[in-house]
N, C-alpha and C. Protein backbone atom coordinates (compact mmCIF):
# COMPACT_ATOMS: atom_id res chain seq x y z
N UNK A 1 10.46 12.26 -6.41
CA UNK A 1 9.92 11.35 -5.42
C UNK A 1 10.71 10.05 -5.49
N UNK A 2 11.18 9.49 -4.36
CA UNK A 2 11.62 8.33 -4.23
C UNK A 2 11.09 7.27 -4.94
N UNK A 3 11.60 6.18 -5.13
CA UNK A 3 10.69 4.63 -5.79
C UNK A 3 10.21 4.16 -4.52
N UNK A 4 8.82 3.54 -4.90
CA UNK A 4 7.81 3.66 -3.83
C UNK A 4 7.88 1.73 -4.52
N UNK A 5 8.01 1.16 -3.08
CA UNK A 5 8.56 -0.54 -2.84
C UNK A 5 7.42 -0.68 -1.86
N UNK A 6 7.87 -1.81 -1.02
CA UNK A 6 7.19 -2.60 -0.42
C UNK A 6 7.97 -2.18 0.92
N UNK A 7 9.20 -1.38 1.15
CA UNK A 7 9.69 -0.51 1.37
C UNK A 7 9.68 0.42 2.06
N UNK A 8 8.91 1.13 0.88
CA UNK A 8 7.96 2.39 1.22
C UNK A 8 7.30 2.29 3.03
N UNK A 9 6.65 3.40 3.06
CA UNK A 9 5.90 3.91 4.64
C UNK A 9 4.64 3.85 3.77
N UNK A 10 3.25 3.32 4.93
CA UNK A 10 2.06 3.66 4.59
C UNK A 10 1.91 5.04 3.98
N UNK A 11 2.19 5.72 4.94
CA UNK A 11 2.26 6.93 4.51
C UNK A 11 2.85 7.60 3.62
N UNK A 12 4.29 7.30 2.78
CA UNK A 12 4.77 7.71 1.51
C UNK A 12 4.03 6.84 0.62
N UNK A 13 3.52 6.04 0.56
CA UNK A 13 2.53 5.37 -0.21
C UNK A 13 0.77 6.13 -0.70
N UNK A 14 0.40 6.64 0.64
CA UNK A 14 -0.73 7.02 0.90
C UNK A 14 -0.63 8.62 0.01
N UNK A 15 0.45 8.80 0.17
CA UNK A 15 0.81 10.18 -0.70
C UNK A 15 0.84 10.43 -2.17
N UNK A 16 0.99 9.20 -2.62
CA UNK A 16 1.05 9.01 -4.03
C UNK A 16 -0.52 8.88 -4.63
N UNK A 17 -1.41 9.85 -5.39
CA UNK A 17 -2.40 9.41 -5.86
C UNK A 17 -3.00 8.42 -6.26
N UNK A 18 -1.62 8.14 -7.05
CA UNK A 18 -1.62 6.31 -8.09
C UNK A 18 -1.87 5.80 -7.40
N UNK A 19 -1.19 5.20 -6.41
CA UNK A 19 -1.09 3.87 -5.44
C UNK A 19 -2.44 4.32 -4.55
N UNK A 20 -2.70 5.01 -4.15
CA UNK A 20 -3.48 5.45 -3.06
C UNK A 20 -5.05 5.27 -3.65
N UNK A 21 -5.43 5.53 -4.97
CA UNK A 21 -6.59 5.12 -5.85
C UNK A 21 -6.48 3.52 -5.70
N UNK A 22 -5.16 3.50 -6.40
CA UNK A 22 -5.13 1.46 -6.52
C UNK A 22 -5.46 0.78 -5.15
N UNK A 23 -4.99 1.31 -3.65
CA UNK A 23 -5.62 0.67 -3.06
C UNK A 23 -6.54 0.75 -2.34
N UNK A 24 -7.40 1.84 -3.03
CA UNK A 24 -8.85 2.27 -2.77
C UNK A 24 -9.82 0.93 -3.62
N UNK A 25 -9.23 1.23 -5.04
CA UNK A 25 -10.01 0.30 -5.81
C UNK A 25 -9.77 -1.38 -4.97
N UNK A 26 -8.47 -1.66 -4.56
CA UNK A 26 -8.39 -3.49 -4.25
C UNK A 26 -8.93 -3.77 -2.77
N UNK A 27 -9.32 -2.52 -1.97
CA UNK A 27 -9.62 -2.53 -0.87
C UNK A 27 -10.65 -1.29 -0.53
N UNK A 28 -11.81 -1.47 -1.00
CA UNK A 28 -12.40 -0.07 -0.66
C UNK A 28 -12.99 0.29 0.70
N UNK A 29 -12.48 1.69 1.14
CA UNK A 29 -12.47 1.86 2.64
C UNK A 29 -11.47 2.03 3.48
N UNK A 30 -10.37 1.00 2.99
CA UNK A 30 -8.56 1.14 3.52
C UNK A 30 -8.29 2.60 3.80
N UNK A 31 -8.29 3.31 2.47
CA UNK A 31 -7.87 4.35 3.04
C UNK A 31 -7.93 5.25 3.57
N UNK A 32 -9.34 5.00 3.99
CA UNK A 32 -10.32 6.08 5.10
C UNK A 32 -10.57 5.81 6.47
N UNK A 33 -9.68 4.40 6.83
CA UNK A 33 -9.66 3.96 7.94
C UNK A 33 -8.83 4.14 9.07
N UNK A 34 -9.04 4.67 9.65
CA UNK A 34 -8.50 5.10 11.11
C UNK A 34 -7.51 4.22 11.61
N UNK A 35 -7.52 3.04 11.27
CA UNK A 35 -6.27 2.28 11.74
C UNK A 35 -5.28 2.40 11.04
N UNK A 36 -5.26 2.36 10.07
CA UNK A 36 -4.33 2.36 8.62
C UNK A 36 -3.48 3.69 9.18
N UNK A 37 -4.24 4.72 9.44
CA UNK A 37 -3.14 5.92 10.33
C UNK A 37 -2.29 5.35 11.35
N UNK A 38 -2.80 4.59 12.27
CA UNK A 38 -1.87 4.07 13.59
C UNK A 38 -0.39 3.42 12.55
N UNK A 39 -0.85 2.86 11.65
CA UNK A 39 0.30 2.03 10.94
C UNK A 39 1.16 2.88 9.74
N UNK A 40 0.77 4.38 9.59
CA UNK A 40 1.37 5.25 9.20
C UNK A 40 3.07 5.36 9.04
N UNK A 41 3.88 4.80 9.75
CA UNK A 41 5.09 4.94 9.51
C UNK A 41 5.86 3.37 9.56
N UNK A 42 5.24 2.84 9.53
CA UNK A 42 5.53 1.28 9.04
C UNK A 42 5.71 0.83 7.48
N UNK A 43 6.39 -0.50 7.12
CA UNK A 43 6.25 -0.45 5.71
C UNK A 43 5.60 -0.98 5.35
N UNK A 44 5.09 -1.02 3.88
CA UNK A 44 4.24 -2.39 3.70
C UNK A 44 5.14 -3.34 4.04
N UNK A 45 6.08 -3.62 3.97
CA UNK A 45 6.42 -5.49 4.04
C UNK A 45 6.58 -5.82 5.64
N UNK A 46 6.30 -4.57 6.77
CA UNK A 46 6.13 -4.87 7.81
C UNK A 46 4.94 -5.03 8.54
N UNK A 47 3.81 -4.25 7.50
CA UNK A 47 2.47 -5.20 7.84
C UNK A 47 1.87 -6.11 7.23
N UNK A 48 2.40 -6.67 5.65
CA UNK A 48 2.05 -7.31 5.48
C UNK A 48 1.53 -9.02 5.82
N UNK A 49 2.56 -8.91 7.00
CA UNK A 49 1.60 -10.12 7.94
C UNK A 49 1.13 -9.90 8.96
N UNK A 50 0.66 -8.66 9.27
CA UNK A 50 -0.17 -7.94 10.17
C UNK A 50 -1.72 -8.11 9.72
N UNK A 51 -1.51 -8.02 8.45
CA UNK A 51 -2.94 -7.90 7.88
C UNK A 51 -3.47 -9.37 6.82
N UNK A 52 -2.53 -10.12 6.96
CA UNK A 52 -3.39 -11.52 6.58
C UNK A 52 -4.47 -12.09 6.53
N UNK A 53 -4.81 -11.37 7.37
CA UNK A 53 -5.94 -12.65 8.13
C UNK A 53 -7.20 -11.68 7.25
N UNK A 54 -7.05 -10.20 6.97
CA UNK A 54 -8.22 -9.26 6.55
C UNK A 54 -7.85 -9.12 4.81
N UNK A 55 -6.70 -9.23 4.60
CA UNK A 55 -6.39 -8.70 3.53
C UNK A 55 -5.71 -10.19 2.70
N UNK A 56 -6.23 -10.75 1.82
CA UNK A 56 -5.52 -11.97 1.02
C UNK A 56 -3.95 -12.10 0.24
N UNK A 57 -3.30 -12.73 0.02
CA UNK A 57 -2.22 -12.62 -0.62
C UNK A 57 -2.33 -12.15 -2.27
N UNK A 58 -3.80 -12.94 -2.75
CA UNK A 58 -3.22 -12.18 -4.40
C UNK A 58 -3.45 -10.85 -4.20
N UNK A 59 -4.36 -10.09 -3.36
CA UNK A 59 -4.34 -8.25 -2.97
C UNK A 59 -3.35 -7.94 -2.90
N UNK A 60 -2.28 -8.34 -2.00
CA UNK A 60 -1.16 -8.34 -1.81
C UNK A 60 -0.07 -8.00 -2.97
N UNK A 61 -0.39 -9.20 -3.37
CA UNK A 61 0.32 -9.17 -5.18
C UNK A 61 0.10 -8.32 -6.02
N UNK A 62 -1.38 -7.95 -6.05
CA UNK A 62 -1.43 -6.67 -7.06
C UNK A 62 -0.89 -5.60 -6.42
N UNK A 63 -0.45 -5.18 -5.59
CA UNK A 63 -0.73 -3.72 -5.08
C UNK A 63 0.95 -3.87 -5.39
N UNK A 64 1.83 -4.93 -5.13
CA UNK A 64 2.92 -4.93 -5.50
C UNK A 64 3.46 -4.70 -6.86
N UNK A 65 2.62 -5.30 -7.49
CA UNK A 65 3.33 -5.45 -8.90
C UNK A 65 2.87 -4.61 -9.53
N UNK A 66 1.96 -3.24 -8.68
CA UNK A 66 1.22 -2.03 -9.24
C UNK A 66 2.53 -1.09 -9.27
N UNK A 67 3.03 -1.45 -7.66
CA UNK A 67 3.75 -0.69 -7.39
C UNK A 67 5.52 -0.97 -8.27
N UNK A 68 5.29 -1.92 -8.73
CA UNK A 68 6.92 -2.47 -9.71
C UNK A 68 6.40 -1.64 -11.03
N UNK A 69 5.17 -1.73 -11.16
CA UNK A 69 4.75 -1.01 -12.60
C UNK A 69 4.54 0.51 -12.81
N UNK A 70 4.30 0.86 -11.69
CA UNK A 70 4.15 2.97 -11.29
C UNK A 70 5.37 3.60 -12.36
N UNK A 71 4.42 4.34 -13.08
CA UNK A 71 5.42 5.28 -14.02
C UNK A 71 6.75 5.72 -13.19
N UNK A 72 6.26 6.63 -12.36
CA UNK A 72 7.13 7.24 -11.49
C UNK A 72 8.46 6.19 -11.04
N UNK A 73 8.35 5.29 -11.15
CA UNK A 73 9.39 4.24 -10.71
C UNK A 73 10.31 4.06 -11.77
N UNK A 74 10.21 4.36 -12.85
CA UNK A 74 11.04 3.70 -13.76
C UNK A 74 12.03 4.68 -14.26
């Protein structure tokens, strides 16, 4: 599997158990949400100011530095 960044597609993200729990736990509901599909082939760092206004910057930060920390990455 590729290294999964900020990078990454919702959806190669959404694929990964790890990440996909983690942002169940920092956002619960995200990933059962019907919109989050429309934004399916986008990256995070291209919605991340899409979703400001719902989603805070330190969320932001963890899910990043979850994702710098993912076994699979190293």
């Amino acid at each position: 599997m590729a290294k999964l960044t900020i990078e990454s597609t919702i959806k190669e993200l959404l694929a990964n158990k790890e990440v996909k729990a983690k942002i169940e736990e920092l956002i619960p509901g995200l990933t059962k949400n019907p919109i989050l599909m429309l934004a399916k082939n986008e990256t995070l760092k291209d919605i991340i100011d899409k979703v400001d206004d719902f989603i805070d910057d330190e969320t932001i930060d963890k899910i990043i530095d979850f994702l710098k920390d993912l076994k699979e990455n190293n």
